[in-house]
C-alpha atoms as a PDB file:
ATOM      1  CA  UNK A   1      47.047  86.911   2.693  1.00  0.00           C
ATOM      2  CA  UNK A   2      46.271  87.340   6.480  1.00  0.00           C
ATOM      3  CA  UNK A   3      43.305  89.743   6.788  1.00  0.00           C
ATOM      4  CA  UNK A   4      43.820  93.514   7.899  1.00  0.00           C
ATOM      5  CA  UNK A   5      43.014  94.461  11.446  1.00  0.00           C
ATOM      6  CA  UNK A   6      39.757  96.433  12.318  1.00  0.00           C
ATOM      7  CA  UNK A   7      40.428 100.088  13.023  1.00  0.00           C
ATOM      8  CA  UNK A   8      40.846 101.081  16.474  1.00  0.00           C
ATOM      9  CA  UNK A   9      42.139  97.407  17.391  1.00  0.00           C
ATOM     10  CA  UNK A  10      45.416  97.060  18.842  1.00  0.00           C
ATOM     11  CA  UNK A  11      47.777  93.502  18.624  1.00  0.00           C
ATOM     12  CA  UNK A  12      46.906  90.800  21.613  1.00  0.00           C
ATOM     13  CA  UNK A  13      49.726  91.633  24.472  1.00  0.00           C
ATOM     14  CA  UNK A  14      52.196  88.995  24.261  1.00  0.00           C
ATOM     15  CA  UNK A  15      53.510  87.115  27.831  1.00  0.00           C
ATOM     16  CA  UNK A  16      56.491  88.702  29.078  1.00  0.00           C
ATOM     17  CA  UNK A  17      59.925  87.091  27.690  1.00  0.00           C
ATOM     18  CA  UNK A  18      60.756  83.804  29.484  1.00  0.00           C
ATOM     19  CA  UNK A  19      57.211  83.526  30.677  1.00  0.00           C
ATOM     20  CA  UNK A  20      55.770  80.126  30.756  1.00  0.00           C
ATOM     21  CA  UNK A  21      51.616  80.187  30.479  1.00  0.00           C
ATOM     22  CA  UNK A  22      51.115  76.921  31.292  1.00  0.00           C
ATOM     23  CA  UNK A  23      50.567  75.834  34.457  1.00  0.00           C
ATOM     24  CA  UNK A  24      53.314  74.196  36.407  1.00  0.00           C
ATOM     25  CA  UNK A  25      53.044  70.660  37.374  1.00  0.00           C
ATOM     26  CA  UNK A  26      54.000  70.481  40.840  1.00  0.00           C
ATOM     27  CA  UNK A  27      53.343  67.220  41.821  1.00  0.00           C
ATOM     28  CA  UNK A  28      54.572  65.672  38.452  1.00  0.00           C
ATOM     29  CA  UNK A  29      58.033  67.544  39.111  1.00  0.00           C
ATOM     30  CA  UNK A  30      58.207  65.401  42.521  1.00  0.00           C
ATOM     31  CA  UNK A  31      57.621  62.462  41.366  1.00  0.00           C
ATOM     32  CA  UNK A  32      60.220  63.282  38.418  1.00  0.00           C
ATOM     33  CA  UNK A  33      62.334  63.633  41.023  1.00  0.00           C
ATOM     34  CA  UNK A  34      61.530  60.513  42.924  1.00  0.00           C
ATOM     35  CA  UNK A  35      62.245  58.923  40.110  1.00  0.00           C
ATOM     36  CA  UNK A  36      65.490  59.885  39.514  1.00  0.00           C
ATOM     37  CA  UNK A  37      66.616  59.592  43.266  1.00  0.00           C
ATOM     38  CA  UNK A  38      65.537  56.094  44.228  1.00  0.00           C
ATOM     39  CA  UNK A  39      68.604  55.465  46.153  1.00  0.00           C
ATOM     40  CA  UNK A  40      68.069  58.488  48.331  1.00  0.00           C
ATOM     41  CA  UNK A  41      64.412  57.762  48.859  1.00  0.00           C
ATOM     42  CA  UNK A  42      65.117  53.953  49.632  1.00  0.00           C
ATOM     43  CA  UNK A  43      68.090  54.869  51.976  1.00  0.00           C
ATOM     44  CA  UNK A  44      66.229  57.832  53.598  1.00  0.00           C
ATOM     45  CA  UNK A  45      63.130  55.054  54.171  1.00  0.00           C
ATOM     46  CA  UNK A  46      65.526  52.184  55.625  1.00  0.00           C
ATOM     47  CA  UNK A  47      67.104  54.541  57.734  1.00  0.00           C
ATOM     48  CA  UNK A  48      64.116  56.215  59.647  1.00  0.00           C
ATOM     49  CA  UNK A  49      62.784  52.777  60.556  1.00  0.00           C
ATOM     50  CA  UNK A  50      66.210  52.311  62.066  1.00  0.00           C
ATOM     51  CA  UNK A  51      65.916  55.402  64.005  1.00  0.00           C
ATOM     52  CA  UNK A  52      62.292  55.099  65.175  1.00  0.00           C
ATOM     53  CA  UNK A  53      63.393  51.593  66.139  1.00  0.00           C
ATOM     54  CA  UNK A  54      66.091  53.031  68.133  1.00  0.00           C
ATOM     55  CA  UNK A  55      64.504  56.520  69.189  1.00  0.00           C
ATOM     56  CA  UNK A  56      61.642  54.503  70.608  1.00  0.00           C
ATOM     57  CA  UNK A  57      63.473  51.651  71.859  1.00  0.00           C
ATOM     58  CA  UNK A  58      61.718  52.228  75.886  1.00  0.00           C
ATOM     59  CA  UNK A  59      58.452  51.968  74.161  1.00  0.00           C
ATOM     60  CA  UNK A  60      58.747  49.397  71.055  1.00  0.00           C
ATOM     61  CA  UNK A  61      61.384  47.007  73.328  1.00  0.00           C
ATOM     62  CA  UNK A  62      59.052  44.521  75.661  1.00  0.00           C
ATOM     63  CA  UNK A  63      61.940  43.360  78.273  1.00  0.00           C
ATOM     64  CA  UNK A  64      64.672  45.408  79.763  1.00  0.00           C
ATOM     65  CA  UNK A  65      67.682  44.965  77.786  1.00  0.00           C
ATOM     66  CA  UNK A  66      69.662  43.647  81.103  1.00  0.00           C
ATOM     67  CA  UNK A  67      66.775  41.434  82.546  1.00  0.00           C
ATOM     68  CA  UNK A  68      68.737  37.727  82.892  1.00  0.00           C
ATOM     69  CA  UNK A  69      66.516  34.417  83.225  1.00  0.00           C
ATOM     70  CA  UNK A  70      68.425  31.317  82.835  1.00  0.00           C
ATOM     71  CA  UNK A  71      65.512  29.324  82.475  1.00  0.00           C
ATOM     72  CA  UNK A  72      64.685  30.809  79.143  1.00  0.00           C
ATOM     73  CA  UNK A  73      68.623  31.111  77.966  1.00  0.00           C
ATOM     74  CA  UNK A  74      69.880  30.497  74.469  1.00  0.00           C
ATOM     75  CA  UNK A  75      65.879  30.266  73.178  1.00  0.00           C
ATOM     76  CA  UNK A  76      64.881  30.446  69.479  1.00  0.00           C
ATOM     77  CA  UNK A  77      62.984  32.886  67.930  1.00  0.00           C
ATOM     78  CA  UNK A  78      58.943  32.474  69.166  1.00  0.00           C
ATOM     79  CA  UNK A  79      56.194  34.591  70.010  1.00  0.00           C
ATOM     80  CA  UNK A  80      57.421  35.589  73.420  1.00  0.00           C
ATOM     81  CA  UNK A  81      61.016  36.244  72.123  1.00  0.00           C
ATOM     82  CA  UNK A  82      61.224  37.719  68.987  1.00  0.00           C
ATOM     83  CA  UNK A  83      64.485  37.233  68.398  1.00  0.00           C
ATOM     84  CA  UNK A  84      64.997  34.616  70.756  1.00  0.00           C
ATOM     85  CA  UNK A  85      67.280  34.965  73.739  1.00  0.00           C
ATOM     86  CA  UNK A  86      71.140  34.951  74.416  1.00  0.00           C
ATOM     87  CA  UNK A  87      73.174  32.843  76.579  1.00  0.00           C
ATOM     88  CA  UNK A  88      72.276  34.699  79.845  1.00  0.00           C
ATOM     89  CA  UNK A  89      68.676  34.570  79.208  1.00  0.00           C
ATOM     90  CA  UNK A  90      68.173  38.617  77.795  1.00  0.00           C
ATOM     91  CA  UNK A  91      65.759  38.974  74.875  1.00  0.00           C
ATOM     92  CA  UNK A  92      68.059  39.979  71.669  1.00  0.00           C
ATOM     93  CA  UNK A  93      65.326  41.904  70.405  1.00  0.00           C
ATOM     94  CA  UNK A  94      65.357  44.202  73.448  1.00  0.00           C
ATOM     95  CA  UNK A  95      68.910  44.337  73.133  1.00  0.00           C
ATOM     96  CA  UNK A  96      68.931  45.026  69.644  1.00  0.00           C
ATOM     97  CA  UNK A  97      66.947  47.862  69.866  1.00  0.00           C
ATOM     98  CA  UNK A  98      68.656  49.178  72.510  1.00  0.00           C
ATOM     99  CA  UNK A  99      71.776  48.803  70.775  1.00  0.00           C
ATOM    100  CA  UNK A 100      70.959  51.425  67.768  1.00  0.00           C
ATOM    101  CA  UNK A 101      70.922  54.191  70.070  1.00  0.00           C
ATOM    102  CA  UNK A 102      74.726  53.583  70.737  1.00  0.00           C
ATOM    103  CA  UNK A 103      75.454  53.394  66.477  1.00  0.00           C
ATOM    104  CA  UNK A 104      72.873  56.027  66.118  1.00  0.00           C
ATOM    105  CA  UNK A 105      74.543  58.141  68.671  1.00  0.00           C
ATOM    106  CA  UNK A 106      77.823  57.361  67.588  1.00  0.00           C
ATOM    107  CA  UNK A 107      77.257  58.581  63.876  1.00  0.00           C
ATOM    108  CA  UNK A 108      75.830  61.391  63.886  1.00  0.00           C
ATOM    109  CA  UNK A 109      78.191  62.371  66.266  1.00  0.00           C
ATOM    110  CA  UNK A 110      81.093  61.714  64.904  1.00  0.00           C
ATOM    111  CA  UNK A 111      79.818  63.024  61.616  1.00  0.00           C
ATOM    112  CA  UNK A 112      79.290  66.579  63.505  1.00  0.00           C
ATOM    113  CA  UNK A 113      82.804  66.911  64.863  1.00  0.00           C
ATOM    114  CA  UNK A 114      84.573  65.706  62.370  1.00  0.00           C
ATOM    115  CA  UNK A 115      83.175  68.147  59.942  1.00  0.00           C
ATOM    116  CA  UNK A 116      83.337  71.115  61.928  1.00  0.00           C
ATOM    117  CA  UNK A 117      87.175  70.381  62.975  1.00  0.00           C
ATOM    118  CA  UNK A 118      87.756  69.512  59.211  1.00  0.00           C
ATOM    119  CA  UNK A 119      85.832  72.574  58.104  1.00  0.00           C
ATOM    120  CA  UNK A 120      87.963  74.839  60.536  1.00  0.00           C
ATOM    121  CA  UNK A 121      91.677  73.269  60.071  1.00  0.00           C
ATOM    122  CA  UNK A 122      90.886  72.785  55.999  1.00  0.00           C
ATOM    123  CA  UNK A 123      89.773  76.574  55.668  1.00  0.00           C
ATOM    124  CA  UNK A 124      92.743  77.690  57.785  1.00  0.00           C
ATOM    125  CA  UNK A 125      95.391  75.689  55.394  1.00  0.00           C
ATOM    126  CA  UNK A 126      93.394  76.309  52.059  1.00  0.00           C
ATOM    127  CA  UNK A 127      93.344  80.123  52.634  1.00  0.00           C
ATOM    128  CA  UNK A 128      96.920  81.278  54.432  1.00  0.00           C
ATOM    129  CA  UNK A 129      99.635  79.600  52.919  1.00  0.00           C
ATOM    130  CA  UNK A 130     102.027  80.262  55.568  1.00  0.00           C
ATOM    131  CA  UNK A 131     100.127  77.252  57.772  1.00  0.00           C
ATOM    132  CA  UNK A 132      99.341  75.155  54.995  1.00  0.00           C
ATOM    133  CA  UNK A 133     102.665  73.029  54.972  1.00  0.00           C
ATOM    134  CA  UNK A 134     102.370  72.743  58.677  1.00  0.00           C
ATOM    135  CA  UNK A 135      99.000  71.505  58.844  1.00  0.00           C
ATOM    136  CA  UNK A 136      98.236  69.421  55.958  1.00  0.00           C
ATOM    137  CA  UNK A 137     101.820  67.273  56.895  1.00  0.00           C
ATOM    138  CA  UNK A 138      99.946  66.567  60.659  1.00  0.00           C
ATOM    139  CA  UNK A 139      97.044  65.766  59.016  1.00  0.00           C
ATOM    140  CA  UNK A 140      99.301  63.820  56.563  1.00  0.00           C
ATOM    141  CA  UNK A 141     101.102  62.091  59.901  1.00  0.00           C
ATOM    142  CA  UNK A 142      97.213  61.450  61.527  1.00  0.00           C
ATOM    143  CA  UNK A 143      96.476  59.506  57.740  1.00  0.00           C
ATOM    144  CA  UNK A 144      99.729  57.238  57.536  1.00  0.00           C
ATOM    145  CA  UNK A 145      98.049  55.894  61.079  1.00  0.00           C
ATOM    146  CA  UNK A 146      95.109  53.419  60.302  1.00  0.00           C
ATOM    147  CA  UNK A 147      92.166  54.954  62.021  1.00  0.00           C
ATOM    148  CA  UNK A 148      91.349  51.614  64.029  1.00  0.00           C
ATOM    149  CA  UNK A 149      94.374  50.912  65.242  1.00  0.00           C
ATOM    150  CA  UNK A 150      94.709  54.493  66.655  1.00  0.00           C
ATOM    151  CA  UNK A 151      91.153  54.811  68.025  1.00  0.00           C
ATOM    152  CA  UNK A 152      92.389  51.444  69.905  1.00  0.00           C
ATOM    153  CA  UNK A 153      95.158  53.337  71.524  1.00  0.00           C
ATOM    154  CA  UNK A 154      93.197  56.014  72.581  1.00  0.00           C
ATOM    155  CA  UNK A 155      90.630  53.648  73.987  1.00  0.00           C
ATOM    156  CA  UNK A 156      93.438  52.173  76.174  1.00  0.00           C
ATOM    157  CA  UNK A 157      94.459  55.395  77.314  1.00  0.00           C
ATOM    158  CA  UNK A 158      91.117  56.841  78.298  1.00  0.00           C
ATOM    159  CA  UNK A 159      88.384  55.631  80.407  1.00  0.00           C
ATOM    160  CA  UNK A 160      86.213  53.415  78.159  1.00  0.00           C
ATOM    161  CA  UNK A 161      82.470  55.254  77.483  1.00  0.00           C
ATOM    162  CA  UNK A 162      80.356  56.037  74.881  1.00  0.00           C
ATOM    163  CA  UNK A 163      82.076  59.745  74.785  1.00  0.00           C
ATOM    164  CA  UNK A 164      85.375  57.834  74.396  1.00  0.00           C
ATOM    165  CA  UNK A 165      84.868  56.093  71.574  1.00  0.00           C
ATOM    166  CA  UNK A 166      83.271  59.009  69.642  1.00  0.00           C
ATOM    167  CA  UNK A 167      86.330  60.931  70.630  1.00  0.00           C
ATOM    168  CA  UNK A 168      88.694  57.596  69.775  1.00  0.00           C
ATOM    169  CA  UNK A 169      86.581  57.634  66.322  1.00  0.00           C
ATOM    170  CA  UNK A 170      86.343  61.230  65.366  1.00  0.00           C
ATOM    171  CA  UNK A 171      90.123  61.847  65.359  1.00  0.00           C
ATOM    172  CA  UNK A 172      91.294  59.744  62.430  1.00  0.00           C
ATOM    173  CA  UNK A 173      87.920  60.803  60.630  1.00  0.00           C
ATOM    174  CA  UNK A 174      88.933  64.508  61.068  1.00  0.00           C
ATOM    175  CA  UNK A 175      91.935  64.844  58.022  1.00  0.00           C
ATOM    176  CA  UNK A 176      89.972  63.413  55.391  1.00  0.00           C
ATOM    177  CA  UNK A 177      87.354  65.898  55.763  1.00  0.00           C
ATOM    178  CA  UNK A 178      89.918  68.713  56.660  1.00  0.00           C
ATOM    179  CA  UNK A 179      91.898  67.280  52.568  1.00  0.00           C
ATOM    180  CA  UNK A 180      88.899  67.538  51.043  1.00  0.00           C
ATOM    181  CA  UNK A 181      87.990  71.200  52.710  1.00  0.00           C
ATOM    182  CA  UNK A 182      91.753  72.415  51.545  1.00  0.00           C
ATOM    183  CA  UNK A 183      90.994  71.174  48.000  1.00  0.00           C
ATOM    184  CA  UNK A 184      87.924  72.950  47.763  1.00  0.00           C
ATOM    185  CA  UNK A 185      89.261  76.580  49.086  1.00  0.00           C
ATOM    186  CA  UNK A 186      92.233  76.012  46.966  1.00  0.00           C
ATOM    187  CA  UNK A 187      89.802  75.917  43.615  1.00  0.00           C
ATOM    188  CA  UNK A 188      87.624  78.576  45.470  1.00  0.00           C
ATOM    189  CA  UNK A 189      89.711  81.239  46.336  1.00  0.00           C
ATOM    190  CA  UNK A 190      90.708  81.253  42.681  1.00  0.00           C
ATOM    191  CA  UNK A 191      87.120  82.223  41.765  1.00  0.00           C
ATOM    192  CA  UNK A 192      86.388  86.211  40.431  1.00  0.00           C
ATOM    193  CA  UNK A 193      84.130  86.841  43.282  1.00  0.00           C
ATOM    194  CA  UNK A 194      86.414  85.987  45.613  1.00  0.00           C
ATOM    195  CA  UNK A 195      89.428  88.283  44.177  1.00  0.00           C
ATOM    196  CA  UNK A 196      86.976  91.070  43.993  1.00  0.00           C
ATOM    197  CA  UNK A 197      85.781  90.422  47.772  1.00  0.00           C
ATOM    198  CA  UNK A 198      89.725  90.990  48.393  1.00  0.00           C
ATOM    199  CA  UNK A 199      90.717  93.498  46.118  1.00  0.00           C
ATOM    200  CA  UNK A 200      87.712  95.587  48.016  1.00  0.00           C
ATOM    201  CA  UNK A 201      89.670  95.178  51.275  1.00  0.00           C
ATOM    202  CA  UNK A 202      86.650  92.202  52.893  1.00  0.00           C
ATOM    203  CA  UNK A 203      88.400  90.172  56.032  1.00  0.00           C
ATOM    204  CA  UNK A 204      89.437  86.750  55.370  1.00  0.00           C
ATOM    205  CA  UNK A 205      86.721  85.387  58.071  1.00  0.00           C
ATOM    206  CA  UNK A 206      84.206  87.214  55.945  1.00  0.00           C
ATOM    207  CA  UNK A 207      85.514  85.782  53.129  1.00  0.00           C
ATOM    208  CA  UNK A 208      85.484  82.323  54.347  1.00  0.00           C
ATOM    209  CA  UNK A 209      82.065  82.378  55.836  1.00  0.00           C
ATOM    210  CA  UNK A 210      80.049  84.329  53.106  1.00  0.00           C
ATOM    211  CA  UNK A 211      82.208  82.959  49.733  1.00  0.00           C
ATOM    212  CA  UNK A 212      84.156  79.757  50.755  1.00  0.00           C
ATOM    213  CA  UNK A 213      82.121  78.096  53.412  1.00  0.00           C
ATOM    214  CA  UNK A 214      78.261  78.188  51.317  1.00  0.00           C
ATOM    215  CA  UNK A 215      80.198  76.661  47.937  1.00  0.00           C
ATOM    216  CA  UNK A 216      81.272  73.421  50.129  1.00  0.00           C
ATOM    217  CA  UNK A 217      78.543  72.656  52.020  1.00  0.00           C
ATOM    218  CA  UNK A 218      76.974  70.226  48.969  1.00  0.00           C
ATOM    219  CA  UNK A 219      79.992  68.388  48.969  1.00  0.00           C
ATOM    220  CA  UNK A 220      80.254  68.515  52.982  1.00  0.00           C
ATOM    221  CA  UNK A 221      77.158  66.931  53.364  1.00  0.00           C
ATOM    222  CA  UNK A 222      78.181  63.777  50.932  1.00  0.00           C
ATOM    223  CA  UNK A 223      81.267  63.305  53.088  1.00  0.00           C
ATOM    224  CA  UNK A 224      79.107  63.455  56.263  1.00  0.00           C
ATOM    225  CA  UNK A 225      76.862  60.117  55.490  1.00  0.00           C
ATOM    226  CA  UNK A 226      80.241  58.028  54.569  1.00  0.00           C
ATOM    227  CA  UNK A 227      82.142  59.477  57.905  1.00  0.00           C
ATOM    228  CA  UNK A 228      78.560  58.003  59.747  1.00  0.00           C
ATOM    229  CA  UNK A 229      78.435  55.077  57.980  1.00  0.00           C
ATOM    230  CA  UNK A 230      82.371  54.233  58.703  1.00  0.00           C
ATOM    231  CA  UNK A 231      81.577  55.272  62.382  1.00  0.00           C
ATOM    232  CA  UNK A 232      78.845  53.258  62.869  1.00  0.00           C
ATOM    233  CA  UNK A 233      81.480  50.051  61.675  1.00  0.00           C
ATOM    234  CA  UNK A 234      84.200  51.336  63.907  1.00  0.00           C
ATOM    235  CA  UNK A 235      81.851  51.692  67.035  1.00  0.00           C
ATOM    236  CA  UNK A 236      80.824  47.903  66.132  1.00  0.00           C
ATOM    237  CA  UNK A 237      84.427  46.827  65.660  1.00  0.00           C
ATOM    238  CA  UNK A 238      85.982  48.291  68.678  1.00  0.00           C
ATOM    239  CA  UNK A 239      82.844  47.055  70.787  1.00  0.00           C
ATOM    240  CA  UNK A 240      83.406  43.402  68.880  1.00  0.00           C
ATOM    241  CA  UNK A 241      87.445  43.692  70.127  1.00  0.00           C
ATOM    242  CA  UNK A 242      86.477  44.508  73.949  1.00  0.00           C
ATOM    243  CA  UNK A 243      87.451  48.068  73.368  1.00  0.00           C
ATOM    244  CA  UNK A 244      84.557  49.842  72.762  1.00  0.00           C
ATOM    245  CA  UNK A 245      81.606  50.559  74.590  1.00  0.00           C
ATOM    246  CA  UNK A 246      80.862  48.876  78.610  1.00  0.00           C
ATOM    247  CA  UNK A 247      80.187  45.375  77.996  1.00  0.00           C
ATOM    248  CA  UNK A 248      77.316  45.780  80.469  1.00  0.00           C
ATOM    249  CA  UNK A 249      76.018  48.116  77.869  1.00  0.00           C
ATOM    250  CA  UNK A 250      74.234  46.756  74.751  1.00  0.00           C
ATOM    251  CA  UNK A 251      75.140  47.638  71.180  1.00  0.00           C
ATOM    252  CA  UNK A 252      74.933  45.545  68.168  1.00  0.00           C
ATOM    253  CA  UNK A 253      79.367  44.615  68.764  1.00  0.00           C
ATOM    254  CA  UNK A 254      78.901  43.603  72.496  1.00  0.00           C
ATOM    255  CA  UNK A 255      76.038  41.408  71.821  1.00  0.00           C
ATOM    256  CA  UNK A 256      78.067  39.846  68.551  1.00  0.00           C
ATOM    257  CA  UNK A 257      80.960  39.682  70.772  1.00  0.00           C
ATOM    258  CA  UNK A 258      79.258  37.507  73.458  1.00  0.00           C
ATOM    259  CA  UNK A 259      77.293  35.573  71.135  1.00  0.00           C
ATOM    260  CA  UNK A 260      80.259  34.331  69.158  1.00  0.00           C
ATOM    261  CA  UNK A 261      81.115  31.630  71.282  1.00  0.00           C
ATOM    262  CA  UNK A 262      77.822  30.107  70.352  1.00  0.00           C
ATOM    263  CA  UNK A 263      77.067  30.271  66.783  1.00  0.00           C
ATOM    264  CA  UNK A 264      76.849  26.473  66.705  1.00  0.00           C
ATOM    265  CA  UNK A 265      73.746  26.235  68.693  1.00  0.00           C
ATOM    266  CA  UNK A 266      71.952  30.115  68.922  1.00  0.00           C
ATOM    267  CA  UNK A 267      73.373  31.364  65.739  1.00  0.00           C
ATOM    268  CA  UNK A 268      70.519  33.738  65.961  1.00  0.00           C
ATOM    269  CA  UNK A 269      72.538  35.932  68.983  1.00  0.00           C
ATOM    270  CA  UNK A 270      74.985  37.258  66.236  1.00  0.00           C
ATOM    271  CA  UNK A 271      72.286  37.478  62.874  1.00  0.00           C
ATOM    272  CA  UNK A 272      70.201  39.715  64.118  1.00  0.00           C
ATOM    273  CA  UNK A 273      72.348  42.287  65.185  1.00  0.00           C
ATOM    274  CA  UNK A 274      74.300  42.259  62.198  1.00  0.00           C
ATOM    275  CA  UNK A 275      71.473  42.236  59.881  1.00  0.00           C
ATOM    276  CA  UNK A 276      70.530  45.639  61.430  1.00  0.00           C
ATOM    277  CA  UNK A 277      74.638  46.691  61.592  1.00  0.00           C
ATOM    278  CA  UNK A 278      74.599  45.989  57.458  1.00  0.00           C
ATOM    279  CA  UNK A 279      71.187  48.125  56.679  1.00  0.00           C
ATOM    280  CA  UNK A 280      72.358  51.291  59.173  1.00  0.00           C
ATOM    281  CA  UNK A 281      75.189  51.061  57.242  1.00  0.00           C
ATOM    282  CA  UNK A 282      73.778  50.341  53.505  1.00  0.00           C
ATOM    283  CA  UNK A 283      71.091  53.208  54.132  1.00  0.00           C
ATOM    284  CA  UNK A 284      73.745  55.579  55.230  1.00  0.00           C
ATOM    285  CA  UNK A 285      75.671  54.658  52.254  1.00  0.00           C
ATOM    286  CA  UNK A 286      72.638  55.065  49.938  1.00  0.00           C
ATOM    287  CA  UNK A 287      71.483  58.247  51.271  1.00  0.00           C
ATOM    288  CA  UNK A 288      74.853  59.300  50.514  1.00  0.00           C
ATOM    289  CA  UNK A 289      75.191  58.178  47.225  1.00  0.00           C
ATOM    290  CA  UNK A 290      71.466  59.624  46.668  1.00  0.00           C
ATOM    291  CA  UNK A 291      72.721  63.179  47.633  1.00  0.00           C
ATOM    292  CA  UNK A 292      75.555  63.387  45.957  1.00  0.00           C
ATOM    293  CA  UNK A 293      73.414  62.714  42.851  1.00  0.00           C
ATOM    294  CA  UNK A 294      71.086  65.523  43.299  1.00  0.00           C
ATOM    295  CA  UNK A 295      73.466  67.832  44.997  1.00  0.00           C
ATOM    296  CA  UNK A 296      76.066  67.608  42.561  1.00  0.00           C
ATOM    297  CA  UNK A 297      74.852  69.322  39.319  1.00  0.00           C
ATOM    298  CA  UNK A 298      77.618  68.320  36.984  1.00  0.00           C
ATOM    299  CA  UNK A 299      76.421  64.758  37.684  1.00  0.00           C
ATOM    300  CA  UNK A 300      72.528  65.579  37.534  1.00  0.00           C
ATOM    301  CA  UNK A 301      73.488  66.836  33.671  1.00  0.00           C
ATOM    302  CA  UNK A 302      74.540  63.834  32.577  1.00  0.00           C
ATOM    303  CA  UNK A 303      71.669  61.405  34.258  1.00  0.00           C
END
């Protein structure tokens, strides 16, 4: 029998409900978290080496990227050339380096634009059905074109430069992201909150920016690292065909453009440039897969 209580005493005050009196465990939540993200973490790694390399490339690179000395042309790798040198005599390192701030560049920037024009035309046709038809069958018209062949005949139509081929490249990118956007406000503007915001008279913009836009943006975000990652092959592509970028100008497709004529004897002209082509692009892709695991919380549940 559990003995009586002293007189006067009162009970011990319990913790408040939901209360948890042990201390939390910041540090072993992280690395719980690291642990379950390794692709993220590994993608988010590869890429910022890229990006120093490229962000730093008038520091880290030793020659100018345009310096020619046939004496020294079509060298192997050695001390004084990392990466050896090409068939005019440049250092491919110096190049190389050079060369990620054109795919950097071109990502991220196509990335931006294609989102935001996505984000406007998908809200637009998700929301008022009177445009939807009308909009989603261009986008549908932009889609049956494959995106290289049309950023190819915008390239021959403009002036080639760097702002040319994000322009050439952004266009195609722009209806997938403006498909998924409609898909998402179609489910969305289904949603209670969203009948109450218009049953208590709110604006559409309102509606779009406070109760649409915030329930996309985890989703968004996924889309954005595989629209950089494609972008970053298209800039390479186009620059490999002789449409891209100034050939004067190096990026990792010039320099495997020029160097293809030689793979017999400098094969290292086109490796090293598409070694670092294949990690931007695996660490974009990982970073994306990585956030779409611990953005999407349906999927976290079942990991």
């Amino acid at each position: 029998m559990a003995s009586a209580l002293p007189i006067g005493s009162t009970l011990p005050a319990l913790p408040p409900a939901g209360d948890d009196p042990r201390p939390v465990d910041y540090v072993a939540r992280r690395r719980h978290w690291l642990r379950r993200h390794p692709t993220l973490i590994l993608g988010a790694l590869l890429l910022a080496a890229i990006a120093v390399l490229s962000v730093g490339a008038p520091w880290i690179a030793p020659y100018d990227p345009q310096d020619i000395d046939p004496l020294v042309r079509l060298q192997p790798p050695s001390a004084d050339h990392l990466f050896g040198t090409d068939a005019m005599g440049r250092d491919v390192f110096s190049r190389a380096v050079w060369g990620g701030r054109v795919s950097m560049i071109t990502g991220v920037c196509v990335a931006v634009l294609a989102t935001v024009f996505g984000i406007l035309i998908g809200l637009v046709a998700g929301f008022v059905r009177m445009v939807d038809g009308i909009v989603m069958r261009i986008m549908d018209g932009l889609m049956a074109i494959p995106g290289i062949l049309l950023a190819i005949a915008l390239m021959s139509v403009l002036r080639p430069s760097l702002l040319t081929v994000i322009v050439a490249i952004t266009v195609p990118d722009v209806p997938r992201v403006a498909r998924l956007v409609r898909s998402l406000a179609l489910v969305l503007r289904e949603e209670p909150y969203v009948e109450a915001a218009v049953s208590v008279g709110t604006r559409p913009p309102m509606i779009l920016w406070r109760h649409l836009l915030p329930n996309m943006i985890a989703p968004l975000i996924v889309q954005a690292t595989f629209l950089a990652a494609a972008a970053v092959l298209a800039e390479a592509s186009l620059s490999f065909l002789g449409v891209g970028v100034p050939a004067q100008t190096p990026s990792w497709g010039n320099m495997m453009a020029e160097g293809r004529n030689f793979v017999a004897v400098a094969f290292h002209i086109i490796l090293y440039p598409g070694l670092l082509l294949a990690l931007t692009v695996l660490a974009t892709n990982l970073v994306g897969d990585g956030l779409r695991d611990a953005l999407d919380p349906r999927l976290a549940r079942h990991l």
